[in-house]
N, C-alpha and C. Protein backbone atom coordinates (compact mmCIF):
# COMPACT_ATOMS: atom_id res chain seq x y z
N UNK A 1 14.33 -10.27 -12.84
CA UNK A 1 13.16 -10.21 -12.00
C UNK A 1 12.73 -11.64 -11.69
N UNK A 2 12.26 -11.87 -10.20
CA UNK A 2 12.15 -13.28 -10.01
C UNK A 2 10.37 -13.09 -9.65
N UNK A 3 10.07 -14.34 -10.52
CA UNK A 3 8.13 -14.20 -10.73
C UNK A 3 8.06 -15.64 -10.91
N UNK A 4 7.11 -16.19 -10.07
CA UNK A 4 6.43 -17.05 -10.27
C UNK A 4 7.43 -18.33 -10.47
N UNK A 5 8.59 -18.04 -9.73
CA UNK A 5 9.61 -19.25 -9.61
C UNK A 5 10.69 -19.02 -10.40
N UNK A 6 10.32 -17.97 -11.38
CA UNK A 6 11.68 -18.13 -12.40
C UNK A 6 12.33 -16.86 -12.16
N UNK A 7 13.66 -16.98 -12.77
CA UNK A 7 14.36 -15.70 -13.12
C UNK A 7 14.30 -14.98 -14.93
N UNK A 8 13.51 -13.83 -14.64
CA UNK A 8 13.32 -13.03 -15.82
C UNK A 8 14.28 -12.09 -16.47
N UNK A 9 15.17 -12.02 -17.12
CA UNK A 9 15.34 -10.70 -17.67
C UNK A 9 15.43 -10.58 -19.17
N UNK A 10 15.90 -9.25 -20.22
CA UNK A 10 15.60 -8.74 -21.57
C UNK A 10 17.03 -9.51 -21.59
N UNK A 11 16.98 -9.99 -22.97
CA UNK A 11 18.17 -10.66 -23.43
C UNK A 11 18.18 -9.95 -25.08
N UNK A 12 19.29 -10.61 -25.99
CA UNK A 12 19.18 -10.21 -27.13
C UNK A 12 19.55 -11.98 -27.82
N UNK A 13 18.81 -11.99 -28.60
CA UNK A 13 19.84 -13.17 -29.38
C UNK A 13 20.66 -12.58 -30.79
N UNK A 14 21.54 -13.47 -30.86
CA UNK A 14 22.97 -12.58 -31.24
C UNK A 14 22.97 -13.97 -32.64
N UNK A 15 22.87 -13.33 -34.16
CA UNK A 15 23.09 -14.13 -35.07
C UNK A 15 24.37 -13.78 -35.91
N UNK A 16 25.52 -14.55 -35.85
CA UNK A 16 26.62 -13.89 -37.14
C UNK A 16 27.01 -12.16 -36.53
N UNK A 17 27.26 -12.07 -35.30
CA UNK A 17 27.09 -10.34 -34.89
C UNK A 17 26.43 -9.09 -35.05
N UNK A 18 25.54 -9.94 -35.39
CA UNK A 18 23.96 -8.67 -35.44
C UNK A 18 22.93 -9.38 -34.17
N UNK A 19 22.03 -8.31 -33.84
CA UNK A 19 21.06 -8.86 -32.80
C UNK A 19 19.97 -9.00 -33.93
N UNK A 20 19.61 -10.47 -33.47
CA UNK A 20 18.29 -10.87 -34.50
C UNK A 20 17.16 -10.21 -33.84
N UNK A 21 16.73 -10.47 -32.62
CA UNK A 21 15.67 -9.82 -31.45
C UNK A 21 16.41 -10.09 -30.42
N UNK A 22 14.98 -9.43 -29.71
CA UNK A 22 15.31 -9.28 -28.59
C UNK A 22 14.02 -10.32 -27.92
N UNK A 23 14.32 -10.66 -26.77
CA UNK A 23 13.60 -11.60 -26.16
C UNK A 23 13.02 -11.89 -24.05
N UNK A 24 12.68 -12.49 -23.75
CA UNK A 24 12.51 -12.30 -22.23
C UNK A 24 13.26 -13.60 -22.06
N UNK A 25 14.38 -13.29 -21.48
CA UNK A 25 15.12 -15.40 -20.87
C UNK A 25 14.57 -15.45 -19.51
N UNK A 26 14.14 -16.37 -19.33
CA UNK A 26 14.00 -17.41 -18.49
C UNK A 26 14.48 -19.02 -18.13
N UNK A 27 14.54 -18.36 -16.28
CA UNK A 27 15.42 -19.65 -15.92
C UNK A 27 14.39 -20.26 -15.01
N UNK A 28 14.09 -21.42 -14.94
CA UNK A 28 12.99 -22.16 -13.97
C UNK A 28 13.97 -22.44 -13.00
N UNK A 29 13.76 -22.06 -11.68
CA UNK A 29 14.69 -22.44 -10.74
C UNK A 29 14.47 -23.81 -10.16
N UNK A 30 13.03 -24.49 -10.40
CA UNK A 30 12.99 -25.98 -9.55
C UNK A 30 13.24 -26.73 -10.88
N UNK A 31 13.56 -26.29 -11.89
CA UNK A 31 13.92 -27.73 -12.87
C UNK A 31 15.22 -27.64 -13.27
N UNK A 32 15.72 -25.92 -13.39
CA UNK A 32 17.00 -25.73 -14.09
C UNK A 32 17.09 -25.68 -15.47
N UNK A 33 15.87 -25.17 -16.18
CA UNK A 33 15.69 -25.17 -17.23
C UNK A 33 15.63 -24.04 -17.78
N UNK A 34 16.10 -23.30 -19.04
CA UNK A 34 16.38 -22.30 -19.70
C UNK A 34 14.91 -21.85 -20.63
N UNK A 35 14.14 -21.03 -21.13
CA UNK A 35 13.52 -20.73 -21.99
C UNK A 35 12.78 -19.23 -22.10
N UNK A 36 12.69 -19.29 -23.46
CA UNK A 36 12.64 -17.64 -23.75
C UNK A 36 10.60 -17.91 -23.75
N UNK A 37 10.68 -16.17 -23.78
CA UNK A 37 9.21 -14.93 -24.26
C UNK A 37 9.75 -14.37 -24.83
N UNK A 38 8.74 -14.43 -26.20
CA UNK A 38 8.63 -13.40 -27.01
C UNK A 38 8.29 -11.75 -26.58
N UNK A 39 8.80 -10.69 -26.64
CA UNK A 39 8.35 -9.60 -26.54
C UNK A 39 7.53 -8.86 -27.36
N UNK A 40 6.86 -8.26 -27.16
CA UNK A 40 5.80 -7.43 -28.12
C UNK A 40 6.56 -7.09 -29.41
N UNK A 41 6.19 -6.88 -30.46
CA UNK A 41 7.05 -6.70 -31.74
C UNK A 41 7.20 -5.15 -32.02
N UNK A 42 6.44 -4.55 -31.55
CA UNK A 42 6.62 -3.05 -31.86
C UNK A 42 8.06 -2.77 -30.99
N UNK A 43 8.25 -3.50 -30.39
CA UNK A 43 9.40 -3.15 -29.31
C UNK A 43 11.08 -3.84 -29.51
N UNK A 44 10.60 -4.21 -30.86
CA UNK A 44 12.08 -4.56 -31.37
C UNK A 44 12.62 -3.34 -32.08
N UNK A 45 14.00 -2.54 -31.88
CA UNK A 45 13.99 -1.30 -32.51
C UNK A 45 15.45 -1.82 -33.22
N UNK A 46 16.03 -1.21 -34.12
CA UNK A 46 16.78 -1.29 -34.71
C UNK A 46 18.18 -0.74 -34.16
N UNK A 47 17.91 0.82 -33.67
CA UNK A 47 18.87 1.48 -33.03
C UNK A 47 19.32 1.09 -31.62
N UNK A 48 18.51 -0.26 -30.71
CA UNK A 48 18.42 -0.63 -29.61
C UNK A 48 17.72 -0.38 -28.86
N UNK A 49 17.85 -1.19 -28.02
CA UNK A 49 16.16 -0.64 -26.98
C UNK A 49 15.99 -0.59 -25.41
N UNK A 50 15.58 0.63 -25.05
CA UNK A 50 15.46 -0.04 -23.57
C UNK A 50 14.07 -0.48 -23.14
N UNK A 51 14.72 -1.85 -21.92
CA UNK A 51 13.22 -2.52 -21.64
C UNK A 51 13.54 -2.98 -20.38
N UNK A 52 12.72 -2.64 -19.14
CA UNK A 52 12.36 -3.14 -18.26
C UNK A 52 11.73 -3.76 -17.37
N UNK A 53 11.79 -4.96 -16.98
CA UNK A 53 10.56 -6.26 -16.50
C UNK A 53 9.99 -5.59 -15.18
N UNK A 54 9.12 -5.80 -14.49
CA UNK A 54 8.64 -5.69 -13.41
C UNK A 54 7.00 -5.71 -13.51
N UNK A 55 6.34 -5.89 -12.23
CA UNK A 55 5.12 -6.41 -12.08
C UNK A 55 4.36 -5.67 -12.34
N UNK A 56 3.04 -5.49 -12.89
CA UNK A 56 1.78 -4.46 -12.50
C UNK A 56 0.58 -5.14 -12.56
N UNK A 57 0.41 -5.18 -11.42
CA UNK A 57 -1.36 -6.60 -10.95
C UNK A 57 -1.18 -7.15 -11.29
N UNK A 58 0.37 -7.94 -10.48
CA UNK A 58 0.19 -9.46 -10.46
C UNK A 58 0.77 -10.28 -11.88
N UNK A 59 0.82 -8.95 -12.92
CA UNK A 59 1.46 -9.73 -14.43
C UNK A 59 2.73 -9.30 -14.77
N UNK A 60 2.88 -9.78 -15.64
CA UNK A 60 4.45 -9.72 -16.25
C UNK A 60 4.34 -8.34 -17.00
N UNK A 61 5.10 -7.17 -16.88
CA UNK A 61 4.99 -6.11 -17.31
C UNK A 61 6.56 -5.38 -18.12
N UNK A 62 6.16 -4.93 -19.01
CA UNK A 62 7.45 -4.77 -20.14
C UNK A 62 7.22 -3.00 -20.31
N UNK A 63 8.29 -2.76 -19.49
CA UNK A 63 8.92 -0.85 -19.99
C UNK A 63 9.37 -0.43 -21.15
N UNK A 64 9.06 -0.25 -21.96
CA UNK A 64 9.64 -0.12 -23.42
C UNK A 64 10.66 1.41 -23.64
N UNK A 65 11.45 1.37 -23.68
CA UNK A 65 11.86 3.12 -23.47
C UNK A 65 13.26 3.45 -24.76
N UNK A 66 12.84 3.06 -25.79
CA UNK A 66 13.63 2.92 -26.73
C UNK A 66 14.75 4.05 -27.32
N UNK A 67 14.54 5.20 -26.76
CA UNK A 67 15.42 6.62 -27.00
C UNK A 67 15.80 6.23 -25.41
N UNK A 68 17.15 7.03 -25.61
CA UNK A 68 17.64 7.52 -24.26
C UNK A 68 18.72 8.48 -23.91
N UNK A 69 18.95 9.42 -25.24
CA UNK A 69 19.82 10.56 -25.62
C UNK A 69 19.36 11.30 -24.39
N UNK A 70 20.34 11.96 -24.26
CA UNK A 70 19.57 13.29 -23.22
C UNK A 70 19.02 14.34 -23.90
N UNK A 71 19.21 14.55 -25.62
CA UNK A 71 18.20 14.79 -25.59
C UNK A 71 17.57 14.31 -26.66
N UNK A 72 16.39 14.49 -26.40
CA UNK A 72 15.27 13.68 -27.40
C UNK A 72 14.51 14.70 -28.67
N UNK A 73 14.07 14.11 -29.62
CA UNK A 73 13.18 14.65 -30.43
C UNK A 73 11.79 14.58 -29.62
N UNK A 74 11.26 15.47 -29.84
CA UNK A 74 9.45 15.06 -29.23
C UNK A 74 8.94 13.93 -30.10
N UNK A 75 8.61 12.93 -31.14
CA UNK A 75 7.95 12.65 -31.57
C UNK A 75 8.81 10.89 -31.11
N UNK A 76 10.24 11.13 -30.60
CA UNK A 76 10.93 9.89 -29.82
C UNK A 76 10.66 10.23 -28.66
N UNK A 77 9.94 11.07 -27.67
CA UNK A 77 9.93 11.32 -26.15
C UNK A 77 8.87 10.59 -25.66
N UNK A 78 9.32 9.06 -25.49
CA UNK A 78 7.51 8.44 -24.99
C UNK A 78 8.41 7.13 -24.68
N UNK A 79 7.57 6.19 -24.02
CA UNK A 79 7.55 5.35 -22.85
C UNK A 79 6.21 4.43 -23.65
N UNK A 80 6.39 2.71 -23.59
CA UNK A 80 5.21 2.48 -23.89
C UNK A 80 5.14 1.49 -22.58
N UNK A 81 3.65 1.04 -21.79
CA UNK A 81 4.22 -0.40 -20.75
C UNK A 81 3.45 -1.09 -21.37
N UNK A 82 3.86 -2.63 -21.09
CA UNK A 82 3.40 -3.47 -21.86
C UNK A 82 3.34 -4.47 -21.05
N UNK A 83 1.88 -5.24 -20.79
CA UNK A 83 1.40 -6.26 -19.90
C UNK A 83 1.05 -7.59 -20.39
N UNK A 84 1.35 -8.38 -20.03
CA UNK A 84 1.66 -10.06 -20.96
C UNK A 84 0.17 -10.18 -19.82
N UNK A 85 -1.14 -10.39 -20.21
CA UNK A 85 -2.18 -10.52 -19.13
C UNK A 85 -2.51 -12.08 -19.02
N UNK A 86 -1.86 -13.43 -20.11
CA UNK A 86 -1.76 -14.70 -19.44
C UNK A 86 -0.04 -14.96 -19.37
N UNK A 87 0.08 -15.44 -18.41
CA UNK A 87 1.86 -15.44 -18.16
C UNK A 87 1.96 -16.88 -19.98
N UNK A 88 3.15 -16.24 -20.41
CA UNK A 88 3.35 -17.06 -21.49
C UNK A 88 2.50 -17.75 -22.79
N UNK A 89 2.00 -16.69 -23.35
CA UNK A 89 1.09 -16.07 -24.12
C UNK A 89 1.03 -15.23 -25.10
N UNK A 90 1.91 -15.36 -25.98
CA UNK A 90 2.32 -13.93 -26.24
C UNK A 90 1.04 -12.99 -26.72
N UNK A 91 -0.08 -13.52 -27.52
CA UNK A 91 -1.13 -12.98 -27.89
C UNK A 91 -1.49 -12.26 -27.07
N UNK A 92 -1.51 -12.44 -25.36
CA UNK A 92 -1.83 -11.38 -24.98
C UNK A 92 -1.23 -10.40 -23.91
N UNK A 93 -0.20 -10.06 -24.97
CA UNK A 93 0.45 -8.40 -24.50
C UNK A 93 -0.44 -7.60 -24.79
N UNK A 94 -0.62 -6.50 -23.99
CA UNK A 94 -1.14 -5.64 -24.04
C UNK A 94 -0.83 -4.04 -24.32
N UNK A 95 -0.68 -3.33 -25.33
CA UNK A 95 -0.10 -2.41 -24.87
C UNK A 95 -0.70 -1.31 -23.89
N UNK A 96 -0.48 -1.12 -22.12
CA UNK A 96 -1.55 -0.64 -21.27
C UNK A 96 -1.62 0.80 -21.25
N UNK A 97 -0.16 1.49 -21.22
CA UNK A 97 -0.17 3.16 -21.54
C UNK A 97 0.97 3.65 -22.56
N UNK A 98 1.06 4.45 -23.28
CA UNK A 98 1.58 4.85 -24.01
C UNK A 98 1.97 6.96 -23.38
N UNK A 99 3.10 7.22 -22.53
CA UNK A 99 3.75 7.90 -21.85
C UNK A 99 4.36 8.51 -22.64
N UNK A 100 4.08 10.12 -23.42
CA UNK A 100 4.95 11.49 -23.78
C UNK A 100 5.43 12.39 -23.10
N UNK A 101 6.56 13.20 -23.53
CA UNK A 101 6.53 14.28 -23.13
C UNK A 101 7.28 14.40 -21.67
N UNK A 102 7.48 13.30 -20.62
CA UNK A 102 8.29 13.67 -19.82
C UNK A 102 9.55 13.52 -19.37
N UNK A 103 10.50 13.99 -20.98
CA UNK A 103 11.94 13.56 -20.28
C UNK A 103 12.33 12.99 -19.60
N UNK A 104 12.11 11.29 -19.85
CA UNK A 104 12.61 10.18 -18.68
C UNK A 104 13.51 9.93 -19.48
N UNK A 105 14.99 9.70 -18.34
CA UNK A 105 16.25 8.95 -18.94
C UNK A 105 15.79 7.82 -18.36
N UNK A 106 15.34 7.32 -17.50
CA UNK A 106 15.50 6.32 -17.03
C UNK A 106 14.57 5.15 -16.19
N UNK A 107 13.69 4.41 -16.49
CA UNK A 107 12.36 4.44 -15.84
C UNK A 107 12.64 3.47 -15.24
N UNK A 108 12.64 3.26 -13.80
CA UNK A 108 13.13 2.51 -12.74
C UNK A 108 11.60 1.50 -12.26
N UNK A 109 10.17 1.77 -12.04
CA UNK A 109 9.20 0.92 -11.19
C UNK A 109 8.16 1.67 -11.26
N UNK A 110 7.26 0.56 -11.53
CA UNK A 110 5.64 1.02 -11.26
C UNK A 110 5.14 0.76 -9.63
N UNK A 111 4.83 1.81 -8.91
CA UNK A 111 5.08 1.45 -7.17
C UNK A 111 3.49 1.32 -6.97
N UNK A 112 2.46 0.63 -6.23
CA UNK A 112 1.74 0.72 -5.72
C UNK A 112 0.41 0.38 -7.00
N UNK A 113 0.87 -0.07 -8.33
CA UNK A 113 0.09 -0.12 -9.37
C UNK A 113 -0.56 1.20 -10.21
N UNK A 114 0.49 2.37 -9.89
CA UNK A 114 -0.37 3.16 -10.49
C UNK A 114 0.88 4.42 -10.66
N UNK A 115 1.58 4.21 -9.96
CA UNK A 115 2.81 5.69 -9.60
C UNK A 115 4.33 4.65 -10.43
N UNK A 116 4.07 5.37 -11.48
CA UNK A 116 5.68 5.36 -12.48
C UNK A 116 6.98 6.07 -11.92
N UNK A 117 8.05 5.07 -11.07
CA UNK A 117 8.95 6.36 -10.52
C UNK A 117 10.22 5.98 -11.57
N UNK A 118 10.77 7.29 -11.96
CA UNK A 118 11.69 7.37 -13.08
C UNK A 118 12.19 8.41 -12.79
N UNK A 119 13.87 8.47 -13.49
CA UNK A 119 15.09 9.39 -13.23
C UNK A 119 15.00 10.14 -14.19
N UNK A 120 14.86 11.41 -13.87
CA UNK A 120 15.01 12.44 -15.01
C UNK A 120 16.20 12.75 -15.45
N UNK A 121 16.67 13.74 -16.95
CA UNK A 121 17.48 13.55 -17.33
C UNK A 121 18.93 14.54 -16.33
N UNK A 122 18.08 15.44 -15.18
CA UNK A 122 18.83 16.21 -14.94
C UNK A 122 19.55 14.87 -13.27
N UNK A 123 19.04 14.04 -13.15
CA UNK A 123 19.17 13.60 -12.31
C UNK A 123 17.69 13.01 -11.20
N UNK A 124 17.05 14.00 -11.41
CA UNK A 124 16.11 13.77 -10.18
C UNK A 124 14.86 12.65 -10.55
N UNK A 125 14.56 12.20 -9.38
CA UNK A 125 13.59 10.82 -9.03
C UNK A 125 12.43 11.45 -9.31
N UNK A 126 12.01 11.18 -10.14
CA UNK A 126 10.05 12.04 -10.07
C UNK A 126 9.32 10.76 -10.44
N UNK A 127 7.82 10.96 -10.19
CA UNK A 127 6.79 10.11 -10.10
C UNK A 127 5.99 10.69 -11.33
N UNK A 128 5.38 9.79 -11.63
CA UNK A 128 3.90 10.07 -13.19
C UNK A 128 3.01 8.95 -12.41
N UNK A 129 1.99 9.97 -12.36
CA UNK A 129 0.93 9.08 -11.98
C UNK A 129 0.00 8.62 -13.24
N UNK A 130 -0.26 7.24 -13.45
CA UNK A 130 -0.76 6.39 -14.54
C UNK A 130 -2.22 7.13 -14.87
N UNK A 131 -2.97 7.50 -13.49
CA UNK A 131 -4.32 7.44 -13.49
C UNK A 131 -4.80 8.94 -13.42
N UNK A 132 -4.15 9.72 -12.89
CA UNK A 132 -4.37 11.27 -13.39
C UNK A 132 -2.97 12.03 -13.89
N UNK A 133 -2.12 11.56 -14.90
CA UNK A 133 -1.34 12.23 -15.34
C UNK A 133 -0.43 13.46 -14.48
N UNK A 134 -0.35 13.23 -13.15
CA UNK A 134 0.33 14.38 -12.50
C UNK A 134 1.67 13.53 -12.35
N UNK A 135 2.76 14.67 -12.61
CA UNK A 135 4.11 14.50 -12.21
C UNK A 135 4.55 14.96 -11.21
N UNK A 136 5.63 14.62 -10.31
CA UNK A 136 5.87 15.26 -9.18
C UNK A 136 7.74 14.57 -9.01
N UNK A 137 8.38 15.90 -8.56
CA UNK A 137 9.32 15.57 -8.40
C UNK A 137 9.83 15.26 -6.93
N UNK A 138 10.50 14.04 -6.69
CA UNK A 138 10.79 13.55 -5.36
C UNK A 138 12.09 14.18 -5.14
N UNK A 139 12.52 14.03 -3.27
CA UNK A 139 13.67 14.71 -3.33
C UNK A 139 14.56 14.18 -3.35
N UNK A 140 15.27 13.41 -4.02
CA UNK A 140 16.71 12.47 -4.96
C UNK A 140 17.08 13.29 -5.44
N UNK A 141 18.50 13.34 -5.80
CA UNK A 141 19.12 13.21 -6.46
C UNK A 141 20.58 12.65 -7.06
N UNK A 142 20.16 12.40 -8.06
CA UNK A 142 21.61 11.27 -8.16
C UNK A 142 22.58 11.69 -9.48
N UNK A 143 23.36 10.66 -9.73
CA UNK A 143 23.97 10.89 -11.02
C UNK A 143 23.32 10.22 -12.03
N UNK A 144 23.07 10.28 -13.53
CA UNK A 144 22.23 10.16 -14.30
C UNK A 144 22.13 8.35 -14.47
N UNK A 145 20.89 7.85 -14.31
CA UNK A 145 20.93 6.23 -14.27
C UNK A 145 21.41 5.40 -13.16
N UNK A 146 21.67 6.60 -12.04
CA UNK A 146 22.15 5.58 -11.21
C UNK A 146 21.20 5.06 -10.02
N UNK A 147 19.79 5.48 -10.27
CA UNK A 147 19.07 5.21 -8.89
C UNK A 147 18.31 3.74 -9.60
N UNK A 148 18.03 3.10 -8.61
CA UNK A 148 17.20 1.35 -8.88
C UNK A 148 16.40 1.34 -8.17
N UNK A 149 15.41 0.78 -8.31
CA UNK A 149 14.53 0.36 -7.44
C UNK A 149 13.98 -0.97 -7.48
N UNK A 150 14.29 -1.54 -6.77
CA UNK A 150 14.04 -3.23 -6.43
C UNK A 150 12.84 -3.70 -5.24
N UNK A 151 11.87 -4.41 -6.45
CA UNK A 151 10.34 -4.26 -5.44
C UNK A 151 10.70 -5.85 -4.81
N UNK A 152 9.43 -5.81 -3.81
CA UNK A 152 9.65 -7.18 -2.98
C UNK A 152 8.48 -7.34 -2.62
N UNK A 153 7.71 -8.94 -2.04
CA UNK A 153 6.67 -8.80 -1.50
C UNK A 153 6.41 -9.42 -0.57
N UNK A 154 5.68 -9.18 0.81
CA UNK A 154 5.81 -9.96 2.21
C UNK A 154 5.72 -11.07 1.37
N UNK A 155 5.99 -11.82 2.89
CA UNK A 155 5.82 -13.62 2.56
C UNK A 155 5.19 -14.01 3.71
N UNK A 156 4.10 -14.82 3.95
CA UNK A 156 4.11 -15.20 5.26
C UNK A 156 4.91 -16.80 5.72
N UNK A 157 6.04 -16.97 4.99
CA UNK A 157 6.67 -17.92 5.34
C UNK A 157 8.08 -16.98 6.33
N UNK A 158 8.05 -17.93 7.37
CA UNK A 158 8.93 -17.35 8.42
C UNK A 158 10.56 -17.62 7.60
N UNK A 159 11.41 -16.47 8.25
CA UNK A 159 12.79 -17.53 8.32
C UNK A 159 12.85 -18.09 9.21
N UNK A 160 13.65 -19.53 9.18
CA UNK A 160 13.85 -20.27 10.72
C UNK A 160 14.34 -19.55 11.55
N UNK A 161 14.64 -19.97 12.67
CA UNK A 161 15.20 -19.38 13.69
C UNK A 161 16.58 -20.50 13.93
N UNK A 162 17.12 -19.97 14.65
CA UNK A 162 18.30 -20.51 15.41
C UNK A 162 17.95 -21.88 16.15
N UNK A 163 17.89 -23.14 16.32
CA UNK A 163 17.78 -24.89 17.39
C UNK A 163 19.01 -25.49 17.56
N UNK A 164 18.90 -26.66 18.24
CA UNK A 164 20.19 -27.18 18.37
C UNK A 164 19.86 -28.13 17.27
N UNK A 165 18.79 -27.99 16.47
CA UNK A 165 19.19 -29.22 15.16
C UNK A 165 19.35 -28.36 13.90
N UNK A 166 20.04 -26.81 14.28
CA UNK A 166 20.43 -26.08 12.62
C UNK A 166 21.85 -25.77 12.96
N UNK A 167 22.53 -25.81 11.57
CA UNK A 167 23.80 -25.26 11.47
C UNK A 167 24.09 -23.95 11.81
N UNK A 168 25.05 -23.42 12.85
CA UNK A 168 25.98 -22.26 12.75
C UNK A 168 25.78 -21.88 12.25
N UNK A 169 25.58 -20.34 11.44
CA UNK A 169 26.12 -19.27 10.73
C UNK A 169 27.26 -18.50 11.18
N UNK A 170 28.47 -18.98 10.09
CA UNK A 170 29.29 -18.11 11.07
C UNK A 170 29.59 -16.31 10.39
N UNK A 171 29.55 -15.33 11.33
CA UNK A 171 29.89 -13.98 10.87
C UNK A 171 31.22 -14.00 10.15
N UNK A 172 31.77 -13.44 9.23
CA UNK A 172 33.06 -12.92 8.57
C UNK A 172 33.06 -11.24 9.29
């Protein structure tokens, strides 16, 4: 995930062939410099973990989804998100909702700050809404884990255009 100049994603650090933790790497793209975030500690699991970066108002936001059997025990069927509310900080993660009960294999994006869209285990794209708990199933369907969703946000910086003082692009 690219925020605030850098490139984000879940890494593991790897001691003697065990994973010691798990961590957020970061790459600063105007210096070229490497450095980690700590992740929330409840979210280090033993059996492995799933975790996914993406935004919610503007902050650094952590999917915690640590089961991912198809099928689950109820008391493993939950989702936690987790909001870092000063960028690089760890003190303040937040844990913001804590999500049971709806058979997600796969939790893809928080859309619009409030609508959780995630792949169910049979395949299909459904939505959880954060703020009144309604689910709704969209009409997708895919093979299990295979749908993404990749957010973006206007820019009001133009691309150039075509002058006689820019290089060619040539088509392949």
């Amino acid at each position: 995930m690219f925020y605030r100049g850098i490139c984000h994603w879940v890494a593991s650090q790897d001691i003697d062939g065990n994973i010691d933790e798990y961590v957020i790497l970061c790459f600063e793209m105007s210096t070229e410099i490497f450095h980690s975030l700590k992740i929330p500690e409840p979210c280090h699991l033993i059996y492995g973990t799933g975790c996914k970066l993406m935004l919610l108002h503007d902050s650094l936001t952590l999917i915690y989804h640590p089961y991912s059997e198809p099928v689950i025990a109820d008391e493993k069927d939950f989702i936690d998100i987790w909001v870092m509310k000063d960028y690089n900080v760890y003190e303040s993660w937040i844990k913001k909702y804590t999500i049971r009960g709806l058979q997600i294999d796969f939790p893809l994006a928080i859309w619009k700050g409030y609508l959780l869209l995630y792949q169910s285990g049979s395949g299909c794209l459904m939505s959880y809404n954060l703020n009144s708990n309604v689910v709704k199933e969209l009409s997708f369907h895919g093979v299990p884990q295979s749908f993404r969703v990749i957010g973006y946000k206007d820019s009001l910086t133009t691309i150039p255009r075509e002058n006689e003082h820019t290089t060619q692009v040539h088509k392949f």
